[in-house]
Each structure stands twice: as structure tokens, then as C-alpha cells.
Protein backbone atom coordinates (compact mmCIF):
# COMPACT_ATOMS: atom_id res chain seq x y z
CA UNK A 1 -20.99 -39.44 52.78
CA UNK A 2 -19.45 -39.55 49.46
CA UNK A 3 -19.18 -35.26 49.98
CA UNK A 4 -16.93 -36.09 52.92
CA UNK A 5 -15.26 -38.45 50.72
CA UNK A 6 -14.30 -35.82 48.07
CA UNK A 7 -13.81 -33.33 50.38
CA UNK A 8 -10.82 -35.59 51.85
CA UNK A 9 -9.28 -36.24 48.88
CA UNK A 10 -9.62 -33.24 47.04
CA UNK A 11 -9.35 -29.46 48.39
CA UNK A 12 -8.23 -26.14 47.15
CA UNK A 13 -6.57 -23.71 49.61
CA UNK A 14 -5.88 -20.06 48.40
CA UNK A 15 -5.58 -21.34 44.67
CA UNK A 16 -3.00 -24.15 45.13
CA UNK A 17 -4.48 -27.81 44.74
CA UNK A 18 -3.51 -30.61 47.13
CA UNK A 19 -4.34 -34.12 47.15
CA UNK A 20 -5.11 -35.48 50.45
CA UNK A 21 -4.18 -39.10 49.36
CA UNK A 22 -0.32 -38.90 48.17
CA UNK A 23 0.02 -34.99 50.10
CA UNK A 24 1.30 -34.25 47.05
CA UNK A 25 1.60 -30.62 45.60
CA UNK A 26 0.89 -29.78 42.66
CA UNK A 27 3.52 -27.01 41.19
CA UNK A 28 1.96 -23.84 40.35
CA UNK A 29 3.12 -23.08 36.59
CA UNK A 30 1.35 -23.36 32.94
CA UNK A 31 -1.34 -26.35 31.83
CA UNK A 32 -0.79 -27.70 28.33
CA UNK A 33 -3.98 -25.84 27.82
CA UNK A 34 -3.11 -22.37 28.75
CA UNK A 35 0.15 -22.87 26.46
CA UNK A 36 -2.02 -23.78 23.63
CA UNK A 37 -3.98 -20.81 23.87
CA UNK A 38 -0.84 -18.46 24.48
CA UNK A 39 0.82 -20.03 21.24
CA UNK A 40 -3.00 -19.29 19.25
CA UNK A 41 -3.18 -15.83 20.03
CA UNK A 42 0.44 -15.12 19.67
CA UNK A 43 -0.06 -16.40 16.08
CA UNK A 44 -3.03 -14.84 15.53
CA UNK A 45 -1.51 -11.42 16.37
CA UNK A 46 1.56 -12.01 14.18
CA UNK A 47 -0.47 -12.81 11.41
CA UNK A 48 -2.00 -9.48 11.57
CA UNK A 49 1.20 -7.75 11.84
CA UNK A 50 2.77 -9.05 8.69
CA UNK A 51 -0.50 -8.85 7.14
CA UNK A 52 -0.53 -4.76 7.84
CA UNK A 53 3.70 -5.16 6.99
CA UNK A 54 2.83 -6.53 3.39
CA UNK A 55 0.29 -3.90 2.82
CA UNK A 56 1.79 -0.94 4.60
CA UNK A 57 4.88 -1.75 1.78
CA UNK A 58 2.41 -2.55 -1.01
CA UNK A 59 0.92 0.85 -0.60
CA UNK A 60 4.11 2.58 -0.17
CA UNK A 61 5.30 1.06 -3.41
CA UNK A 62 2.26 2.35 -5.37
CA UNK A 63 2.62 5.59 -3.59
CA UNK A 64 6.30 6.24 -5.17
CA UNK A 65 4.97 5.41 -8.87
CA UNK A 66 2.61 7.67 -8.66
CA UNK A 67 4.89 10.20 -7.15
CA UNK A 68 7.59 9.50 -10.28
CA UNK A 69 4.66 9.37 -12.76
CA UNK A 70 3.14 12.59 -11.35
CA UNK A 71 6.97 14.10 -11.63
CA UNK A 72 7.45 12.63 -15.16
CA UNK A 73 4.12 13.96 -16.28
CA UNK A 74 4.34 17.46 -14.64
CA UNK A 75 7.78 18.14 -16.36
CA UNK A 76 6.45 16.71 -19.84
CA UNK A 77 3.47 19.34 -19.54
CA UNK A 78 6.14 22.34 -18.68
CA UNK A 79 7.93 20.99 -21.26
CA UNK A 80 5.24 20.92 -23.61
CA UNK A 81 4.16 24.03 -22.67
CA UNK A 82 7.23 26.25 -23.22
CA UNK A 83 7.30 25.67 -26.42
CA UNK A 84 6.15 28.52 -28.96
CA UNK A 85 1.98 27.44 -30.02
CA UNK A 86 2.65 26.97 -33.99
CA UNK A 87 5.69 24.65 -33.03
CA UNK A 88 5.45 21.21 -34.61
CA UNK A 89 4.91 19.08 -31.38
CA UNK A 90 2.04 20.71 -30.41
CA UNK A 91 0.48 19.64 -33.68
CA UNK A 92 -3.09 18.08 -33.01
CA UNK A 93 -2.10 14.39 -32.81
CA UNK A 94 -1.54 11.50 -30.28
CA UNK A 95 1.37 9.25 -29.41
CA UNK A 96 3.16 7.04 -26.22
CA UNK A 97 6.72 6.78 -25.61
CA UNK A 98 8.53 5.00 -22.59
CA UNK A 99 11.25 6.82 -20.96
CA UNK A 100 13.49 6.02 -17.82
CA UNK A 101 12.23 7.32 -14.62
CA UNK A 102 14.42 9.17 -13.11
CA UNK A 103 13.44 8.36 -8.97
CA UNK A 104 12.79 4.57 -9.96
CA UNK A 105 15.02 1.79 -11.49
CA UNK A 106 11.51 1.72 -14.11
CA UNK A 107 10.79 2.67 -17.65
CA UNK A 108 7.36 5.38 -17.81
CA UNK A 109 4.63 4.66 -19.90
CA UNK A 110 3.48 8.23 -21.33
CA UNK A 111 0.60 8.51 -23.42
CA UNK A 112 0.05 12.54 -24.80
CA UNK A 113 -2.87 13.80 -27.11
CA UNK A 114 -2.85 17.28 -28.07
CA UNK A 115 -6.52 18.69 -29.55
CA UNK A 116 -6.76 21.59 -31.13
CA UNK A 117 -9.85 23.45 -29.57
CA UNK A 118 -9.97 26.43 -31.83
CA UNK A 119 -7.55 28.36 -34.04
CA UNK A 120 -5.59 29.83 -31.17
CA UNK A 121 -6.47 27.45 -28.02
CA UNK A 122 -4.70 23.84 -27.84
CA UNK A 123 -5.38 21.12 -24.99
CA UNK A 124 -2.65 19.23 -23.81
CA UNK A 125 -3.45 15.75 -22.33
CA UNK A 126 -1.09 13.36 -20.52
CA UNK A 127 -1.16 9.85 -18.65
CA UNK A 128 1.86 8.40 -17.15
CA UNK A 129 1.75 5.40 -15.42
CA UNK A 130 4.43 2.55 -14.69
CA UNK A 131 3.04 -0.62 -16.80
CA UNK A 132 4.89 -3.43 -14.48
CA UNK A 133 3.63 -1.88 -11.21
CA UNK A 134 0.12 -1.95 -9.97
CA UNK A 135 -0.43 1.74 -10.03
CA UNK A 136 -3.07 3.84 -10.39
CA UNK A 137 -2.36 5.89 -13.84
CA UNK A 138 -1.76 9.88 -13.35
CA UNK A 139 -3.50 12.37 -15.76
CA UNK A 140 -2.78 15.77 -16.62
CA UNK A 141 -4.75 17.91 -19.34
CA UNK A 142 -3.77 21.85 -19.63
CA UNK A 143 -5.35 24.67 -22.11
CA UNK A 144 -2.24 26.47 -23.90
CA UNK A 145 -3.98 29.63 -25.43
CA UNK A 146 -2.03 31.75 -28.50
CA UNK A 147 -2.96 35.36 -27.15
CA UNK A 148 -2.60 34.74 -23.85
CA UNK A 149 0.95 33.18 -24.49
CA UNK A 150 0.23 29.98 -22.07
């Protein structure tokens, strides 16, 4: 009996709801509940994609200071390097100096040491790195040997 009963008021045809009672239709569309679950995973996914944003440009920005403190320290070496072996800066010592980068609006951090290995082989060590930015440090080292002229 009370089957029949809720089988009056209440039936679904081909997935649109009447209601026996009022013959009242309900309008096909979106519950408050589907909306709310839209809205959630619509957040959820932009989230993520301004999460991967922030870190795609995080990584790109440590990727240029390493490529101008790569370029810096490269050039100081061939710099370095050029010169005759008994000339004074390649004197066994170590020191830092700051110069102006010249791919970034930055200053360069370079640190050299210069060891004397024998009488006629020097090494040549260098670390750039950018001191504001959150990048990894580059280092160079190269053998400059008297006889062999390099």
C-alpha cells in the first residue's frame, strides 16, 4: 500500500522527475551540489597551475644566474689564463671581488684562488655566484702549465 502510495507521488521517467501531486516539473539544470563541486575542482586545478607558474619562473630565474655566473666565470678563467705564467696575478694567493653582470641588472660575487702546484704548474680556481639570488654557486678550476704555455 504505502509502495503504491510513493509510486503516485513520486516517479522518474527517462531522467526527468515529476511530482504526481502539484504535476509540477522540475527544470533540468545544476543542483547547488553539483555547483559546489564544479567550483572545488576548478580551484583545486588552478591552484596547481599557479603553483607549477611560481616554480616554472623560480627555476627559470635560477637558471639565468647560473647562466651569467657560468659566463662571468668562464671569461675570468680566459682572462686569467692569457696572461704570461710569472705575471703578478697569477701569484699563489686568494681574493673576491663583485663586478656588474653584464646579462643581469646584478652585481657577481667572484671568489679566485690560485695554488701553485709545482715550479712551473699553477691551478686556477673560481666560484661565481649571485649573493641576493638563490642560486646554486658555479665553479671552475683549470691547470695553467709553464712549458706547455697553457
Amino acid at each position: 500500500m504505502i509502495h503504491l502510495l510513493l509510486r503516485k507521488i513520486f516517479w522518474h521517467v527517462s531522467g526527468i522527475l515529476f511530482c504526481a501531486m502539484k504535476n509540477h516539473r522540475i527544470p533540468p539544470g545544476f543542483t547547488l551540489l553539483e555547483t559546489l563541486i564544479a567550483s572545488a575542482l576548478t580551484i583545486i586545478f588552478i591552484t596547481g597551475i599557479v603553483q607549477a607558474l611560481i616554480l616554472a619562473l623560480d627555476v627559470n630565474r635560477r637558471c639565468r644566474a647560473e647562466e651569467a655566473a657560468l659566463e662571468t666565470a668562464v671569461s675570468a678563467l680566459e682572462s686569467l689564463k692569457s696572461r704570461p705564467f710569472g705575471h703578478s696575478l697569477l701569484e699563489e694567493r686568494s681574493w673576491s671581488e663583485e663586478i656588474p653582470s653584464t646579462v643581469l641588472p646584478v652585481n657577481i660575487l667572484q671568489n679566485f684562488r690560485i695554488v701553485d702546484l709545482s715550479p712551473s704548474l699553477k691551478r686556477i680556481e673560481i666560484e661565481c655566484r649571485i649573493p641576493e639570488w638563490n642560486a646554486f654557486p658555479i665553479r671552475a678550476a683549470v691547470v695553467v702549465s709553464k712549458e706547455l704555455g697553457f
